[in-house]
Protein backbone atom coordinates (compact mmCIF):
# COMPACT_ATOMS: atom_id res chain seq x y z
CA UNK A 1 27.17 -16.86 -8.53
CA UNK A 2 24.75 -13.55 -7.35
CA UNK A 3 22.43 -12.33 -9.78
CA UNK A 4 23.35 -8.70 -11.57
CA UNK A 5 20.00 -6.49 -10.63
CA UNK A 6 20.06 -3.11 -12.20
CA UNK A 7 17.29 -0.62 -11.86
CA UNK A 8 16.90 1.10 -14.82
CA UNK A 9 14.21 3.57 -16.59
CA UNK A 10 11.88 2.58 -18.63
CA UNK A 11 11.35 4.48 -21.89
CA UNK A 12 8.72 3.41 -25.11
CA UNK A 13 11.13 0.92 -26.42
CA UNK A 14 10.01 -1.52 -23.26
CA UNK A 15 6.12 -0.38 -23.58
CA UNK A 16 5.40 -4.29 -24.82
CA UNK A 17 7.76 -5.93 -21.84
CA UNK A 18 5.89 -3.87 -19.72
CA UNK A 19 2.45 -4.18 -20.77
CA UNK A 20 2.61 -8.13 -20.89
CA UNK A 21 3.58 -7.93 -17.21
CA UNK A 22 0.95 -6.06 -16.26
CA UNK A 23 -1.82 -8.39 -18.37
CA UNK A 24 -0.31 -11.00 -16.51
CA UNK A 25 -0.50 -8.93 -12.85
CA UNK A 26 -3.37 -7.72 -12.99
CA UNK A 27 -5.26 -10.12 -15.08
CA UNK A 28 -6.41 -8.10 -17.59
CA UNK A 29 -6.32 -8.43 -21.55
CA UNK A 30 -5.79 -5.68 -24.06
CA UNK A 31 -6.75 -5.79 -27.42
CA UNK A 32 -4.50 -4.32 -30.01
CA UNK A 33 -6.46 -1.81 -30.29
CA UNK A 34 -6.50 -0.98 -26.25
CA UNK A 35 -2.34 -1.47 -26.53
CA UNK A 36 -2.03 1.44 -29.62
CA UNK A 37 -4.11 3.51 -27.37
CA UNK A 38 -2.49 2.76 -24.24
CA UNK A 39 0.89 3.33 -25.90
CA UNK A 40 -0.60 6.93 -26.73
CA UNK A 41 -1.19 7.25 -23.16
CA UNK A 42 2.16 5.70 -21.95
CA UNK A 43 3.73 8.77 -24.19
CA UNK A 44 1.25 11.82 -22.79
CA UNK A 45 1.21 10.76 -19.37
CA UNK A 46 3.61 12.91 -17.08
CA UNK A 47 5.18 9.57 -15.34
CA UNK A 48 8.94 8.02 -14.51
CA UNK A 49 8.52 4.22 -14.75
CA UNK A 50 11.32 2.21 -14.20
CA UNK A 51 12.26 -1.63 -13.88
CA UNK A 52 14.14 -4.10 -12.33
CA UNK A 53 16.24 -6.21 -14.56
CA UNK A 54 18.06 -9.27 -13.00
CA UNK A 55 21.04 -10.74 -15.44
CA UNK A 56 19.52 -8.79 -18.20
CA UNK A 57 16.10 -9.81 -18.19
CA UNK A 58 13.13 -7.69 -17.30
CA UNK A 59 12.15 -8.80 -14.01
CA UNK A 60 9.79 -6.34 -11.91
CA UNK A 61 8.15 -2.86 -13.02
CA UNK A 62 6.73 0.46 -10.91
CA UNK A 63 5.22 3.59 -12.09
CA UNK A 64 5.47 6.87 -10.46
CA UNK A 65 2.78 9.32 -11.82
CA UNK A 66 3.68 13.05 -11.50
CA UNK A 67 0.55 14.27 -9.50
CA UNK A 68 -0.44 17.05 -7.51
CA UNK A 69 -2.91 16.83 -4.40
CA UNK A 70 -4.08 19.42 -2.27
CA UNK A 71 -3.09 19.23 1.42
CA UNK A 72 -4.69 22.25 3.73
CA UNK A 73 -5.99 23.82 0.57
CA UNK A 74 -2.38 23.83 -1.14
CA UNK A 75 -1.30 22.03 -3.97
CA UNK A 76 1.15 19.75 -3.31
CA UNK A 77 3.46 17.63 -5.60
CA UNK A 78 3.13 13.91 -5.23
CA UNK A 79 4.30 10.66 -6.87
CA UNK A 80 1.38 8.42 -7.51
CA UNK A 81 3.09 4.99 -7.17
CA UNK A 82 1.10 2.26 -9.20
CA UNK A 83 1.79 -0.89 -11.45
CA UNK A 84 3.83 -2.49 -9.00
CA UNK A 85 4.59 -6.19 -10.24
CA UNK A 86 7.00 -8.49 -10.71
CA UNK A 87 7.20 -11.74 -12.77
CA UNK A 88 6.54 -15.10 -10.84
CA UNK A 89 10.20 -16.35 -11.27
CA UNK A 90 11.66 -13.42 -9.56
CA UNK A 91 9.50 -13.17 -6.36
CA UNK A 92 10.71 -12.81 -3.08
CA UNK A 93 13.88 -11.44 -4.31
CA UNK A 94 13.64 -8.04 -3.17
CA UNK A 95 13.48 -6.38 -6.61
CA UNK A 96 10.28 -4.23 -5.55
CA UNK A 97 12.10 -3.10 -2.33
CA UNK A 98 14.90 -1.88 -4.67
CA UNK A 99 12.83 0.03 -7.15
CA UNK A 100 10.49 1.55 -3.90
CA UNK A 101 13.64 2.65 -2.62
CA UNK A 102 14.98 4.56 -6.17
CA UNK A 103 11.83 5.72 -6.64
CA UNK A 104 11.39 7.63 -2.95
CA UNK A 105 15.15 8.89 -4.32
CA UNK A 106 13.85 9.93 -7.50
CA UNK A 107 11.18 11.83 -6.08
CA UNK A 108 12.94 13.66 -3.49
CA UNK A 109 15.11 15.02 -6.71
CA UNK A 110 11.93 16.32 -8.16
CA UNK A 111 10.54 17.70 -5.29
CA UNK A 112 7.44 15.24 -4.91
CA UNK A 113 7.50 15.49 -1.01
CA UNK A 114 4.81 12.94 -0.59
CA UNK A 115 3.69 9.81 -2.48
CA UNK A 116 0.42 7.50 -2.72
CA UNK A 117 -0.21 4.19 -3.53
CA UNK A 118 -3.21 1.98 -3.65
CA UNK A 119 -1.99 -1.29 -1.90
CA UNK A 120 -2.10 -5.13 -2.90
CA UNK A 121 -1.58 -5.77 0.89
CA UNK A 122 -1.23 -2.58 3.30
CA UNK A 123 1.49 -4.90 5.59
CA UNK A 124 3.48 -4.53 2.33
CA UNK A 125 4.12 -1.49 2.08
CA UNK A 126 3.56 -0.11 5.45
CA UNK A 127 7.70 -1.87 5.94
CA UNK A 128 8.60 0.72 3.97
CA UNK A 129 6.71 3.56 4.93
CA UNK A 130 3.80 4.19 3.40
CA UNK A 131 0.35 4.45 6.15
CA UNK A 132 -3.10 4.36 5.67
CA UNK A 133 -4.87 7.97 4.78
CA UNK A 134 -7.73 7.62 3.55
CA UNK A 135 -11.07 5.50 3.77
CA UNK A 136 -14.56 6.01 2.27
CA UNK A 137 -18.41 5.02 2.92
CA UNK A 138 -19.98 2.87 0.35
CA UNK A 139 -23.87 3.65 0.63
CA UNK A 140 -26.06 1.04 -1.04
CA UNK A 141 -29.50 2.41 -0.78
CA UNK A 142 -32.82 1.03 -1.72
CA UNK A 143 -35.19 2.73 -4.03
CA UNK A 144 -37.85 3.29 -0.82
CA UNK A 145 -34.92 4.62 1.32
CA UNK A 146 -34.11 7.93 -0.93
CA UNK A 147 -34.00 11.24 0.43
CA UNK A 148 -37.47 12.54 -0.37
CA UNK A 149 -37.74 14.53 -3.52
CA UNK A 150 -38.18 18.23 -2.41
CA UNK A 151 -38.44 21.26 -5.13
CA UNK A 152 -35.85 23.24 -5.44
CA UNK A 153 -34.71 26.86 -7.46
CA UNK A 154 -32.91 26.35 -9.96
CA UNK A 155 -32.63 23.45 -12.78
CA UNK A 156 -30.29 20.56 -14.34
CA UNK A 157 -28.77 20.51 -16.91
CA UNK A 158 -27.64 16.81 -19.01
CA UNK A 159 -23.65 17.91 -19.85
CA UNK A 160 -21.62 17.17 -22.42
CA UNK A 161 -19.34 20.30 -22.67
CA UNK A 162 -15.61 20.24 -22.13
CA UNK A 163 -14.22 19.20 -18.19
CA UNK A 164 -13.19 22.92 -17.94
CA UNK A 165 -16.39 23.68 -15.83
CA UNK A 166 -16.67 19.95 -14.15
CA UNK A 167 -12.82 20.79 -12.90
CA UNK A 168 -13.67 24.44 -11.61
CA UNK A 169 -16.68 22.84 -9.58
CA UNK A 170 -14.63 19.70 -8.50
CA UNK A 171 -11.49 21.96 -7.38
CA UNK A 172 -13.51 23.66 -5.45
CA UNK A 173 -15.58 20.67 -3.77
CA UNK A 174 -11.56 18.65 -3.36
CA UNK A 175 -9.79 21.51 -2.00
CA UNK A 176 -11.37 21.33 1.16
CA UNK A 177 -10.20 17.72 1.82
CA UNK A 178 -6.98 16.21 2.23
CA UNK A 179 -5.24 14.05 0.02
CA UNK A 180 -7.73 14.50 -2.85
CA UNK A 181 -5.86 15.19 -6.38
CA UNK A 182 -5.87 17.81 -8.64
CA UNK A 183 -7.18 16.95 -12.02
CA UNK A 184 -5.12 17.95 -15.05
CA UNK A 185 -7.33 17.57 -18.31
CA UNK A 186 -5.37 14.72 -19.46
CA UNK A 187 -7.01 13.35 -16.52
CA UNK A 188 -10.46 13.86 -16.76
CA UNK A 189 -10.03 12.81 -20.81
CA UNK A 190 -7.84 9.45 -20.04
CA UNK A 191 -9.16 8.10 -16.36
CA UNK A 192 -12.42 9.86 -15.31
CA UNK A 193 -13.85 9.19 -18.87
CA UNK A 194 -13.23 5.81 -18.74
CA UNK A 195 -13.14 4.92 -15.08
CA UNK A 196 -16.55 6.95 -14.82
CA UNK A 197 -19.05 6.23 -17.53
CA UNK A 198 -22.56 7.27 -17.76
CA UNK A 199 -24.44 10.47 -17.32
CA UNK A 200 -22.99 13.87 -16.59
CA UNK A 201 -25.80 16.25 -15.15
CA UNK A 202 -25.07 20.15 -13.59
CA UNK A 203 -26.86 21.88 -11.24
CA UNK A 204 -27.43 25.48 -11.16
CA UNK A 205 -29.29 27.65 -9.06
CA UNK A 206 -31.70 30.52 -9.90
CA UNK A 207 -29.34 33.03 -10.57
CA UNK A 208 -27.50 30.65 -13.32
CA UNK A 209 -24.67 29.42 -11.75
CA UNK A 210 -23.34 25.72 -11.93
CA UNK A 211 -23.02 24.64 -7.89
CA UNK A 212 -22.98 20.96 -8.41
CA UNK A 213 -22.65 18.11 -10.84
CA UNK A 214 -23.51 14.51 -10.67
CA UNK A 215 -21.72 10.99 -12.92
CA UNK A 216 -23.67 8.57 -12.44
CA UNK A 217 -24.38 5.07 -14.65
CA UNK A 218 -27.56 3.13 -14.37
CA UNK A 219 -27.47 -0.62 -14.83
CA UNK A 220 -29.61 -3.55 -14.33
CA UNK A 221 -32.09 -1.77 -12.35
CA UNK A 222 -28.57 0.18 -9.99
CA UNK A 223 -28.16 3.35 -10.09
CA UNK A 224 -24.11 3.97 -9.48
CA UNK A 225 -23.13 7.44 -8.07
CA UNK A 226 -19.86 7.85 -9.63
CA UNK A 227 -19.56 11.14 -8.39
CA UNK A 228 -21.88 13.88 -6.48
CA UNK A 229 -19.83 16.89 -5.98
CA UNK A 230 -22.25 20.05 -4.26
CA UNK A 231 -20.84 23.75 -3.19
CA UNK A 232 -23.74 24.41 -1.23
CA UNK A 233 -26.45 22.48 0.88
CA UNK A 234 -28.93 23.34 -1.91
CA UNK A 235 -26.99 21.71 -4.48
CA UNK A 236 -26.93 18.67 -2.72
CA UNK A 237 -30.77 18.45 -1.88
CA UNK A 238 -31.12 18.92 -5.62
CA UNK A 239 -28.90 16.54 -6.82
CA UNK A 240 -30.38 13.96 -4.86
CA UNK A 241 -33.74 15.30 -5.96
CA UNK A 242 -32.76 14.67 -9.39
CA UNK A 243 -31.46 10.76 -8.76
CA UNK A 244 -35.09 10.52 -7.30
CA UNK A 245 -36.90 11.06 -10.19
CA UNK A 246 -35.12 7.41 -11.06
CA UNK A 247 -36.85 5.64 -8.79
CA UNK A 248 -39.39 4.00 -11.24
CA UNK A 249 -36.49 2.05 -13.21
CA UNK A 250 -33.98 0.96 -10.27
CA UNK A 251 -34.37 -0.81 -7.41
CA UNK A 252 -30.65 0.21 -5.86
CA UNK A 253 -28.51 3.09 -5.43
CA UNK A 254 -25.11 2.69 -4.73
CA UNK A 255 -22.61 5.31 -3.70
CA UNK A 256 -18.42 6.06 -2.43
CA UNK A 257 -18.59 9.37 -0.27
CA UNK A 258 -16.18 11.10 2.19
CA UNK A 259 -16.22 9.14 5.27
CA UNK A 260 -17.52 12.64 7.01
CA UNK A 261 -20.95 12.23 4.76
CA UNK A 262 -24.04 12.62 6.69
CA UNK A 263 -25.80 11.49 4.95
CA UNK A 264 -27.69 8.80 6.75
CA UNK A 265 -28.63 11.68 9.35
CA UNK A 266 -31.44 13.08 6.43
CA UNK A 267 -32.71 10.43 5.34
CA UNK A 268 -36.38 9.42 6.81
CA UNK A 269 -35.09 5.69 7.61
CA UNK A 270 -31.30 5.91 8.05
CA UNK A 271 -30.94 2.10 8.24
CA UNK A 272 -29.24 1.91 4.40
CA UNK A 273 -26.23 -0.53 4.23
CA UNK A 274 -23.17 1.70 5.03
CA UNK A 275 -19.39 0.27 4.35
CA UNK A 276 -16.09 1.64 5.71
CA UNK A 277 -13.30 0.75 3.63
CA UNK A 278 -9.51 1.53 3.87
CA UNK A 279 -8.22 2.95 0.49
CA UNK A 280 -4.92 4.63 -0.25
CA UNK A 281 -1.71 4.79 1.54
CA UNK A 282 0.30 8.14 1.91
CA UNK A 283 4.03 8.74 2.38
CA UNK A 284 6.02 11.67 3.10
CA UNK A 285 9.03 11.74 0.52
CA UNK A 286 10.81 14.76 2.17
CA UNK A 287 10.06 15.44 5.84
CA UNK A 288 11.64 18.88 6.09
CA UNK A 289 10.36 20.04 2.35
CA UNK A 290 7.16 18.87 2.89
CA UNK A 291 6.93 20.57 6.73
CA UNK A 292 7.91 23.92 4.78
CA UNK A 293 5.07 24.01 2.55
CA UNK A 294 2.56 22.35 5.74
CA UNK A 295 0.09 25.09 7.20
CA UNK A 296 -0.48 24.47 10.76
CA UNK A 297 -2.61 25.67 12.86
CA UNK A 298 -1.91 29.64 13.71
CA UNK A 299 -1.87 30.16 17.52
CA UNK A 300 -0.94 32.91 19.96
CA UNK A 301 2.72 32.39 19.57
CA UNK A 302 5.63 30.28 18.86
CA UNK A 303 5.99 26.14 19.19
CA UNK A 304 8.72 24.00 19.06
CA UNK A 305 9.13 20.61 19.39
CA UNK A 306 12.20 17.89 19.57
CA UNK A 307 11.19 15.41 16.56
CA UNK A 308 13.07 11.71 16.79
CA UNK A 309 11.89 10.19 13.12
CA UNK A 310 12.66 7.12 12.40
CA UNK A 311 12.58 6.46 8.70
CA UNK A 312 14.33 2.84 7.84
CA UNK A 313 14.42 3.50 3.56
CA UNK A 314 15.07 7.56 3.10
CA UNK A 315 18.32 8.26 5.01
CA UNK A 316 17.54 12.18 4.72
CA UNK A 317 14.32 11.62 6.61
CA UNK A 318 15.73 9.72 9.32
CA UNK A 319 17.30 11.11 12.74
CA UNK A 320 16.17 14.24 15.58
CA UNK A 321 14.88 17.13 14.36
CA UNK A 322 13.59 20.55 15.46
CA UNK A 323 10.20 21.32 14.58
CA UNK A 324 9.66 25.23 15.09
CA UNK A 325 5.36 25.79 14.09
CA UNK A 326 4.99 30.34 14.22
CA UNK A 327 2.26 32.06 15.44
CA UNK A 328 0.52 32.07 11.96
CA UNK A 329 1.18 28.33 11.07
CA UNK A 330 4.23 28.50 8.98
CA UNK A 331 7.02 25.85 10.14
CA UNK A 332 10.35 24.46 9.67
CA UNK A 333 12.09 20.91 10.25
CA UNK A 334 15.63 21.33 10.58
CA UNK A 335 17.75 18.34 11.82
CA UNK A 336 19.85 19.14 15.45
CA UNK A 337 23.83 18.39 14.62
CA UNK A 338 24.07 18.09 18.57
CA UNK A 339 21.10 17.04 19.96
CA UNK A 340 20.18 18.05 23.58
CA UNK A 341 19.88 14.60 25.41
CA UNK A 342 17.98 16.71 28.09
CA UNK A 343 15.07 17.57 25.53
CA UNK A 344 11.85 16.18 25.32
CA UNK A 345 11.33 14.15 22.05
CA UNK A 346 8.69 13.24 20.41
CA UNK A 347 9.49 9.42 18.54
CA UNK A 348 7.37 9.04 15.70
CA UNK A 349 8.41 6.81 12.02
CA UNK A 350 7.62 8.30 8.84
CA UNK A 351 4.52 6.29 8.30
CA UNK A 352 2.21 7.47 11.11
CA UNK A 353 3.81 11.02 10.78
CA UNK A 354 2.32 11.43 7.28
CA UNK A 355 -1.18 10.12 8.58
CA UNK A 356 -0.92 13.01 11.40
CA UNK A 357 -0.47 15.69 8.97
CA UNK A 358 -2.77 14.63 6.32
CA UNK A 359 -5.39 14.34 9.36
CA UNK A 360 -6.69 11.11 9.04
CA UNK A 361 -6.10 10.37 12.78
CA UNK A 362 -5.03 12.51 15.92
CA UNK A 363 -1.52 12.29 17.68
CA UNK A 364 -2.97 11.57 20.82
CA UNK A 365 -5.10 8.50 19.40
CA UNK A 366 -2.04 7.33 18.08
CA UNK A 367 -0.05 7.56 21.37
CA UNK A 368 -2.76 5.84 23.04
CA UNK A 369 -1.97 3.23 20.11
CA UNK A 370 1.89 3.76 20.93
CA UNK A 371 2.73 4.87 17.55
CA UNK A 372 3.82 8.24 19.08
CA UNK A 373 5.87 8.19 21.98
CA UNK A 374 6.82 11.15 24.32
CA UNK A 375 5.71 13.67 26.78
CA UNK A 376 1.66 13.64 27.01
CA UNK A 377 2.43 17.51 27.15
CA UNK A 378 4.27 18.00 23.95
CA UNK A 379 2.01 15.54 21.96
CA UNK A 380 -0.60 17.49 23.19
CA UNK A 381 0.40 20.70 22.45
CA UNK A 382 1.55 19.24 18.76
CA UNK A 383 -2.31 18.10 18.28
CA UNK A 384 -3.18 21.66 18.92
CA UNK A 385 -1.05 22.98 15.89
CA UNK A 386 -2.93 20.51 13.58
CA UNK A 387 -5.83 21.26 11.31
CA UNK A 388 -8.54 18.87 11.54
CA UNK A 389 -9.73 18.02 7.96
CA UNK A 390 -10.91 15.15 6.40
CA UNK A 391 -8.83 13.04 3.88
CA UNK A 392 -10.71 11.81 0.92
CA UNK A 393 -9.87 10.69 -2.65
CA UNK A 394 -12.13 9.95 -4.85
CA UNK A 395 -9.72 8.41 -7.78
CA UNK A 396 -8.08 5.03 -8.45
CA UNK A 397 -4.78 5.07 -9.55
């Protein structure tokens, strides 16, 4: 006899079902203390969460935080996928593939034209859609190997004021990546606060205005950056001034930057340990919504382009399209009833489509990889219409 599998959502009434999953996931053990609070947050949180329940018995959970990130400099609404599990006894079922599958449906309803994830295995996921967009440098630098200390206008200042001015600074500093979120202050109160512990210290220059911050945590003789975020070239020298003046009580400094930091390229002996490492997975919900609200690149006049997407778990996404980019960047995707077999087409799946746009790698690397296929001219002439910017996010979700 099959199994009855209903995908349902999950409300406060299953907050203990779904907590002792994930303490059994993720390995992790709440007090009952941790649970009332987390059950505060489970309430607060903007979030769908739903579950897979075989026969009647909770089987396999997902969460999909309602986030925004900002893409070209534009917010853009995204579901943060996270707390994927499922209980031993119902494991290679397909119960996550179902509830991946309602939840890119879900989102589409809601308008969340992309989605993110932070992957157990990136195979996983990447069968159903979601690519790599983002990595990171992880600097660990020795005491010795800091950027010399260098005076600078302007002074620090410990913080321990509201986020209001951390967010203005950080929205700044994130807006000119891709794929970075935007902080609510629920946020900054229930993940950065906790995630990020330590010292909060602002920079301002000489005419009294905050261009920087650094969160940082020293520990057994390491000093953890949890965050450096400079406006200006100043701010940065001084901030790295300031975690200087440590050097007498830590023999380490460890740091996650943009993989576009130069870091290195300042420093007297750039030979510091330096780490690349793969983070977060991107992908697009809503092809033609999400090309709407895309800014390419504004040229001398009008592109178009014969799109073949293949998209094997969002119907809507799937089939040819015309992409039509204007001479100030604005686009549309619009699906072809009768497709002109004559055309040249461009093949690409959802997957490496969403790490084009975000920017994390060019179309013609990616033909050269043959994840794009098509005319060398039209693939070309696409690259053209995309901004280069760097994706970065520095939150865990």
């Amino acid at each position: 006899m099959d199994s009855r599998i209903e995908i349902k959502t999950l409300g406060i009434g299953q907050y203990n079902e779904s907590m002792a999953l994930s303490q059994f996931a993720f390995q992790y053990r709440r007090t009952e203390q941790e649970l009332e609070q987390g059950k505060e947050q489970f309430q607060a949180e903007p979030a769908a969460r739903y579950a897979a329940y075989v026969d009647g018995q909770f089987a396999a959970q997902a969460i999909v935080l309602e986030l925004e990130t900002f893409i070209g400099g534009k917010r853009f609404a995204m579901g943060g996928l996270a707390g994927v599990a499922t209980w031993p006894e119902y494991r290679r079922q397909g119960l996550v593939a179902k509830i991946l599958i309602h939840s890119l449906e879900e989102m589409k309803g809601k308008g969340q034209t992309i989605s993110f994830l932070h992957p157990f295995a990136f195979a996983f996921y990447r069968k159903y859609g979601w690519e790599t967009y983002t990595e990171h440098k992880v600097y660990t630098i020795k005491s010795e190997q800091l950027p010399p200390r260098k005076p600078y206008e302007g002074r620090m200042e410990r913080y321990n004021g509201s986020s209001s001015l951390l967010n203005s600074l950080y929205e700044t500093y994130a807006s000119r990546y891709n794929g970075t979120l935007v902080r609510t202050e629920q946020w900054w109160k229930n993940r950065i606060s906790k995630r990020k512990p330590g010292q909060t210290t602002v920079f301002y220059d000489n005419s009294d205005t905050a261009r920087g911050y650094l969160i940082y945590e020293v520990k057994n003789m390491q000093l953890t950056v949890h965050e450096l975020v400079h406006l200006t070239e100043e701010a940065r020298a001084a901030l790295w001034s300031y975690i200087g003046q440590h050097d007498s009580m830590i023999d380490t400094v460890t740091m996650t930057a943009p993989s576009d930091d130069v870091l290195p390229y300042w420093l007297p002996n750039p030979r510091i340990k330096q780490e690349i490492i793969p983070y977060f997975m991107a992908r697009i919900v809503d092809a033609e919504a999400f090309v709407a609200q895309y800014a390419f690149k504004a040229a001398a006049g009008e592109d178009q382009f014969v799109i073949e997407l293949i998209d094997e778990h969002a119907a809507w996404n799937a089939g040819r399209f015309r992409l039509a980019i204007n001479a100030s960047g604005g686009a549309s995707l619009s699906r072809l009833q009768q497709p002109d077999r004559q055309e040249k087409v461009i093949q690409i799946d959802i997957g490496t489509l969403t790490t084009i746009l975000l920017g994390y790698i060019r179309p013609l690397q990616l033909a050269d990889l043959n994840r794009i296929h098509g005319d060398a001219e039209a693939i070309n002439r696409l690259q053209n219409r995309i901004p280069e910017r760097t994706t970065y996010l520095p939150d865990f979700f």
